[in-house]
C-alpha atoms as a PDB file:
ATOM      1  CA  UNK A   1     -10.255  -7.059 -36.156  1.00  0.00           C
ATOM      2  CA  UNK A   2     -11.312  -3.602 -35.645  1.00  0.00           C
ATOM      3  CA  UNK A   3      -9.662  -1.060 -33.684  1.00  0.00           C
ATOM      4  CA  UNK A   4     -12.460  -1.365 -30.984  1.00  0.00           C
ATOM      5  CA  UNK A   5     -11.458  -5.314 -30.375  1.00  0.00           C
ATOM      6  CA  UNK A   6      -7.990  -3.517 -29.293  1.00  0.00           C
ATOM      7  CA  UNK A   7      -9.069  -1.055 -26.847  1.00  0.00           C
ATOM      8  CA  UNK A   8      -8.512  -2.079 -23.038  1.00  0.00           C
ATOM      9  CA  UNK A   9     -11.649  -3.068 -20.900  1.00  0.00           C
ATOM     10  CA  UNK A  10     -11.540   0.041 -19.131  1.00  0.00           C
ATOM     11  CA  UNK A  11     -11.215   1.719 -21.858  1.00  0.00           C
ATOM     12  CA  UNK A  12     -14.757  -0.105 -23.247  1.00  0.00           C
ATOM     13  CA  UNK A  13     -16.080   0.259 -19.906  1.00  0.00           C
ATOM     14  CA  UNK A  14     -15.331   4.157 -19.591  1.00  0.00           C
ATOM     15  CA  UNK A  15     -17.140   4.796 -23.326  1.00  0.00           C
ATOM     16  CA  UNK A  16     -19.711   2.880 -22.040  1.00  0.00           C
ATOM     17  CA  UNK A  17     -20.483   4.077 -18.728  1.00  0.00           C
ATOM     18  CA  UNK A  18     -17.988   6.629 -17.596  1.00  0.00           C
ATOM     19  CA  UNK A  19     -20.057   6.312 -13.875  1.00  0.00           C
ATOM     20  CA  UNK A  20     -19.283   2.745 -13.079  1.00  0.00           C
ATOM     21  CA  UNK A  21     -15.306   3.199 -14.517  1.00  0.00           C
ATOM     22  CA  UNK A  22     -14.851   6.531 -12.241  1.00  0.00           C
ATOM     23  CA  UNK A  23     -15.929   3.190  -9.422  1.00  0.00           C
ATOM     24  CA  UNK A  24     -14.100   0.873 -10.243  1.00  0.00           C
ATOM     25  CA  UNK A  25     -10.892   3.129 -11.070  1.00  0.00           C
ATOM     26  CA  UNK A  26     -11.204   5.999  -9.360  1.00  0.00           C
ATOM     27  CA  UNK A  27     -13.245   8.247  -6.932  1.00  0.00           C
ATOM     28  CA  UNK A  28     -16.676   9.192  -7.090  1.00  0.00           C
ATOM     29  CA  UNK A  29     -17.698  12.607  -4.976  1.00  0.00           C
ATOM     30  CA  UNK A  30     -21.134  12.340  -2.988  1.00  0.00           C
ATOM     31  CA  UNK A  31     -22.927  15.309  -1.964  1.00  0.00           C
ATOM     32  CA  UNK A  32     -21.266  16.603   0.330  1.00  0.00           C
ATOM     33  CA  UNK A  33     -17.680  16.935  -1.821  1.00  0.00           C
ATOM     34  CA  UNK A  34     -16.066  14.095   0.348  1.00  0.00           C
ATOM     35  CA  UNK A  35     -14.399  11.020  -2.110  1.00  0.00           C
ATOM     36  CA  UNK A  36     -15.833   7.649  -1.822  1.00  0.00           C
ATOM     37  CA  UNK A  37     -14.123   4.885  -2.403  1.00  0.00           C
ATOM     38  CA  UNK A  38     -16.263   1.774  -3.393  1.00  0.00           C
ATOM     39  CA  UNK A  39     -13.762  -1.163  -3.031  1.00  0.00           C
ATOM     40  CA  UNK A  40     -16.532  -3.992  -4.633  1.00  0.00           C
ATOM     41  CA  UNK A  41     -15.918  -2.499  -7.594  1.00  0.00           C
ATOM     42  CA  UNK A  42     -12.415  -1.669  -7.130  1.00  0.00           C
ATOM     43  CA  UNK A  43     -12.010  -5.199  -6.788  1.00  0.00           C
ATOM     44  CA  UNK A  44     -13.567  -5.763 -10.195  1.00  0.00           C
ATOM     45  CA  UNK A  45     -11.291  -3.406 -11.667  1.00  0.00           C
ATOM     46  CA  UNK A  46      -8.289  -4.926 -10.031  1.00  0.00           C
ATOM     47  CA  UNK A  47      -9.542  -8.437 -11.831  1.00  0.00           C
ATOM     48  CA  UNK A  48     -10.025  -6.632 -14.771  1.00  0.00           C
ATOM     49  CA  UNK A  49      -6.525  -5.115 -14.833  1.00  0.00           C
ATOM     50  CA  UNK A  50      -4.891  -8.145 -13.714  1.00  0.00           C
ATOM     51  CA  UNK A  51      -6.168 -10.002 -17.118  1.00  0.00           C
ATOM     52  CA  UNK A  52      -5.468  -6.622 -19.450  1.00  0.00           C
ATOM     53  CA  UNK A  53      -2.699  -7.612 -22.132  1.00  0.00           C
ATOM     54  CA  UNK A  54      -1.495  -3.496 -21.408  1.00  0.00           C
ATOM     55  CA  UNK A  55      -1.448  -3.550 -17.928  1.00  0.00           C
ATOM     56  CA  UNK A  56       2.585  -3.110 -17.704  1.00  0.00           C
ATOM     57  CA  UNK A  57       1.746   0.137 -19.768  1.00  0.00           C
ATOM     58  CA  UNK A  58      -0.585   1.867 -17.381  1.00  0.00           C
ATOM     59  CA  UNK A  59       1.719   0.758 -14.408  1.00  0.00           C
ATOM     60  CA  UNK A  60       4.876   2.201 -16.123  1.00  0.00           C
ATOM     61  CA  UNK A  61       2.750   5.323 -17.123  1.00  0.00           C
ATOM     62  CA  UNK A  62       1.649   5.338 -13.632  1.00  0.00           C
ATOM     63  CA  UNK A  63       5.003   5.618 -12.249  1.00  0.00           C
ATOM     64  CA  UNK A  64       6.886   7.831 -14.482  1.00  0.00           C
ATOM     65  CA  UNK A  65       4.631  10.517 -14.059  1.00  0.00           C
ATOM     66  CA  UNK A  66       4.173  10.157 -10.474  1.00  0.00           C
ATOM     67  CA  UNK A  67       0.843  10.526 -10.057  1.00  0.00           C
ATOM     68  CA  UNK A  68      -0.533  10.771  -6.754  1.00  0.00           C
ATOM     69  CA  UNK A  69      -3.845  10.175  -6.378  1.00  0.00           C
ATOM     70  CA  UNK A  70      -6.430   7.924  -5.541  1.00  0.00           C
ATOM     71  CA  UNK A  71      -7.085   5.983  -8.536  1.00  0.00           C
ATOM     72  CA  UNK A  72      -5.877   2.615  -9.378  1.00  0.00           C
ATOM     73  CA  UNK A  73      -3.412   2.505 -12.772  1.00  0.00           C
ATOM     74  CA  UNK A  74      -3.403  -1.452 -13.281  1.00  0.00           C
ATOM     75  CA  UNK A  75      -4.207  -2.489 -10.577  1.00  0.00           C
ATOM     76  CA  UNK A  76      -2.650  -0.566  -7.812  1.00  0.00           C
ATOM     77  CA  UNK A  77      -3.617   1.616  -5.690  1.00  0.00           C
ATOM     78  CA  UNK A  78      -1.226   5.038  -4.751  1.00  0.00           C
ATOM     79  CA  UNK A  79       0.676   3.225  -1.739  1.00  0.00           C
ATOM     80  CA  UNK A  80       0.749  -0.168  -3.813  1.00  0.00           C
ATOM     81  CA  UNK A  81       2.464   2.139  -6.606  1.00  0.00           C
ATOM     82  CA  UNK A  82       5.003   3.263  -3.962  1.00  0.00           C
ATOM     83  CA  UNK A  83       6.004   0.347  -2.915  1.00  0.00           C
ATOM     84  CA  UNK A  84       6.490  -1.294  -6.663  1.00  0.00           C
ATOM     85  CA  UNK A  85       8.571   2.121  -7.615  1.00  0.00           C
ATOM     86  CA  UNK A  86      10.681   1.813  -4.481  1.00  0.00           C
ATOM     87  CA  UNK A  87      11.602  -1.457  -5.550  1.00  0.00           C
ATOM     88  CA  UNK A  88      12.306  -0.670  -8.837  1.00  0.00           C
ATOM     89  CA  UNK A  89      14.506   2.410  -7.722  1.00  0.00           C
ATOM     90  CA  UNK A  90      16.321   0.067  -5.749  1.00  0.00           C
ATOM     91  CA  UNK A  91      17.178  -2.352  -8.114  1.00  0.00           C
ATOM     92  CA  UNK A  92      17.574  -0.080 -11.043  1.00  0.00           C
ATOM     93  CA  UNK A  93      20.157   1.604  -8.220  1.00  0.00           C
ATOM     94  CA  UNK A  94      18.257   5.242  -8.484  1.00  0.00           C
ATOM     95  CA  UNK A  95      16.596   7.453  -5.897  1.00  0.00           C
ATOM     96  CA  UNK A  96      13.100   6.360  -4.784  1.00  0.00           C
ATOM     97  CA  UNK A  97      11.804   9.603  -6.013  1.00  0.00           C
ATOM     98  CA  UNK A  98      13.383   9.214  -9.361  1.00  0.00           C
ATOM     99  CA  UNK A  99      11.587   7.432 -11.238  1.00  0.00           C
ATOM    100  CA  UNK A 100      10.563  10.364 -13.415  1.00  0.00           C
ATOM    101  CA  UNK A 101      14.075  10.832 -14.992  1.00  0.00           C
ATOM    102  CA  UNK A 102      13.883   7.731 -16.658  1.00  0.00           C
ATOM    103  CA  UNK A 103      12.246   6.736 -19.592  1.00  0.00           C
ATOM    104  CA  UNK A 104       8.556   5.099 -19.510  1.00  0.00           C
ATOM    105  CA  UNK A 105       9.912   2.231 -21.322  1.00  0.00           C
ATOM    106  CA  UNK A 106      12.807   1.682 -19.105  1.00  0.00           C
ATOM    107  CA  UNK A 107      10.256   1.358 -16.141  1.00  0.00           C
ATOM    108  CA  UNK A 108       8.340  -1.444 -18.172  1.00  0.00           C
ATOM    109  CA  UNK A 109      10.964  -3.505 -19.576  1.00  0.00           C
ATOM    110  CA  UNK A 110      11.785  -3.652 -15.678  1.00  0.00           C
ATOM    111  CA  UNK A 111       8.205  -5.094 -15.263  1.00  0.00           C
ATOM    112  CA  UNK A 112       7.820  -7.051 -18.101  1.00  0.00           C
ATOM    113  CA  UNK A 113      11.584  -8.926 -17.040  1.00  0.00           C
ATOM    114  CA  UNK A 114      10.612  -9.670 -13.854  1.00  0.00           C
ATOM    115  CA  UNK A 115       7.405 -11.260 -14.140  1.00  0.00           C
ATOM    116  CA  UNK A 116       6.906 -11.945  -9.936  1.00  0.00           C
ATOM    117  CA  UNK A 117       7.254  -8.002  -9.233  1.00  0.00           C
ATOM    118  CA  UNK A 118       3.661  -8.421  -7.794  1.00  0.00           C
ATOM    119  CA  UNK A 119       4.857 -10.775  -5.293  1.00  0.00           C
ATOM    120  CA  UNK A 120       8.172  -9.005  -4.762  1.00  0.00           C
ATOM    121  CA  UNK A 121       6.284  -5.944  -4.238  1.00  0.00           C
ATOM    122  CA  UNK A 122       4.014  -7.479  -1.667  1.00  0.00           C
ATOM    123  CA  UNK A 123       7.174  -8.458   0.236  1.00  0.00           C
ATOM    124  CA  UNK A 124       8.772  -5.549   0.030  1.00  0.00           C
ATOM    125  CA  UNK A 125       5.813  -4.059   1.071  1.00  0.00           C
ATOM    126  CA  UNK A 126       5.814  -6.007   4.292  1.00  0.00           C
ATOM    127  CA  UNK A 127       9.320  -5.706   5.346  1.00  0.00           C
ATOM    128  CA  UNK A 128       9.373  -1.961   4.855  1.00  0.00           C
ATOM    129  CA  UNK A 129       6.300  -1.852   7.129  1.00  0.00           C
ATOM    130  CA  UNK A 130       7.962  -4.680  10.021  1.00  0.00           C
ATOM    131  CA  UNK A 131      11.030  -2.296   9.470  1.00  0.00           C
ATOM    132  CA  UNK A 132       9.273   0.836  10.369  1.00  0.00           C
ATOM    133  CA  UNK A 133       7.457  -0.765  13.377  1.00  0.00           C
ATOM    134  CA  UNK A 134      10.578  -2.113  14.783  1.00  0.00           C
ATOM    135  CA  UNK A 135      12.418   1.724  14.624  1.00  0.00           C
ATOM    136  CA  UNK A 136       9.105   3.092  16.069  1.00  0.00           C
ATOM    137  CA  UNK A 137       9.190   0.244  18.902  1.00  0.00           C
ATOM    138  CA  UNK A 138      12.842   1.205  19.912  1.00  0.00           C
ATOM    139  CA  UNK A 139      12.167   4.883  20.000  1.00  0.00           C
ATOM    140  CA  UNK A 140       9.788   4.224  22.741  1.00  0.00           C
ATOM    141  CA  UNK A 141      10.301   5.523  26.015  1.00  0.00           C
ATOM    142  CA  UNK A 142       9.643   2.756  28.714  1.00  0.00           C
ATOM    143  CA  UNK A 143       9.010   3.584  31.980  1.00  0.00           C
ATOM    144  CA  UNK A 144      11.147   2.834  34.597  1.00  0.00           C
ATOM    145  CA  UNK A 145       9.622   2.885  37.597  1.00  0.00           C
ATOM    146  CA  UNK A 146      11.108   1.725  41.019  1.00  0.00           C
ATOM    147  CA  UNK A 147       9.320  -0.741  42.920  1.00  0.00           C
ATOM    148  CA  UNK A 148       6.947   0.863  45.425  1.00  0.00           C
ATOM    149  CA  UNK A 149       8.151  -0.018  48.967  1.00  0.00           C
ATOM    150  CA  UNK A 150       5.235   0.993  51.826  1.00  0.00           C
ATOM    151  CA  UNK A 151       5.797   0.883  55.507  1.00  0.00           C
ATOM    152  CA  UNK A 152       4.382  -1.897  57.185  1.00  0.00           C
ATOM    153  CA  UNK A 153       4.073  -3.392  60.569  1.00  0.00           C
ATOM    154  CA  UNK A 154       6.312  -5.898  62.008  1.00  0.00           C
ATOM    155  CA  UNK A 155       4.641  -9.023  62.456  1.00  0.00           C
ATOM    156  CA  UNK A 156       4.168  -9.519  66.634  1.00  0.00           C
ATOM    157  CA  UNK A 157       6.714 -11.855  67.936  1.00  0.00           C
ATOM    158  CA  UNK A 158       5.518 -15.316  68.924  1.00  0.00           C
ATOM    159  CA  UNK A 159       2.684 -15.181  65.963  1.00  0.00           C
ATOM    160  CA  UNK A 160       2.832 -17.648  63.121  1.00  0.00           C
ATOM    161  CA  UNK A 161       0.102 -16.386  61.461  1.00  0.00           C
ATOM    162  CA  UNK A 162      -1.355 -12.736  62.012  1.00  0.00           C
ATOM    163  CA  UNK A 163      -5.098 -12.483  62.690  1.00  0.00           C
ATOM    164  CA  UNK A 164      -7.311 -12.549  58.997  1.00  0.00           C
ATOM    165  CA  UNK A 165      -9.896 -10.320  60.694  1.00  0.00           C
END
């Protein structure tokens, strides 16, 4: 087996065709210096990462240096990387932001311990989001307005029903 068998598919991909990995893992600029984002191929990336034997290595990488960007580091996106390093502060009982004090391999003996971090991480995910919409629904001013009463006239006495027209 040759040293080439070894490398990573994005790896391959990126010797092969550095224009279709900056698409499938990153940004590509168009003419007018705006990023594009072309999620077909992100989505082959993703499937690519998920089946990549050193995927806990990019992710750990990913995290420990804290890189905020738009590329995808196995898999995940910048606010999919948030999320997983929140949860891993939280259980590894360190700020959310601190992530870069520890060790790289610290970070992916985490991952590689808890194999169902990706489903963690989507929950997590979601309950950080219903949190934040429930504090932003009860900071919302309601309006309290008093029921409009207009002057009308008195019915005539002896009338059941007032005239329609």
């Amino acid at each position: 087996m040759n040293g080439r068998d070894m490398m990573p598919a994005c790896a391959r991909i990126a010797a092969v065709d550095p224009a279709m990995a900056d698409r499938m893992w990153n940004t590509t600029t168009d003419d007018d210096g705006r990023d594009l984002v072309d999620e077909r191929m992100r989505g082959k990336g993703r499937m690519l990462c998920a089946a990549c034997p050193m995927r806990l290595d990019c992710i750990s990488r990913a995290l420990v240096n804290g890189w905020k960007d738009k590329a995808v580091y196995g898999g995940l996106d910048y606010p999919s990387r948030w999320t997983l390093a929140r949860l891993i502060a939280r259980d590894l009982h360190i700020a959310d932001g601190g992530l870069h004090r520890i060790p790289r391999s610290r970070v992916r003996d985490w991952l590689a311990d808890h194999p169902d971090w990706a489903e963690r991480m989507r929950r997590d995910g979601r309950d950080y989001w219903r949190r934040a919409k429930r504090r932003q629904r009860s900071r919302r001013e309601y309006a309290t307005n008093d029921p409009l009463f207009l002057p009308t006239e008195p019915v005539p006495k002896g009338l059941v029903q007032g005239s329609l027209f």
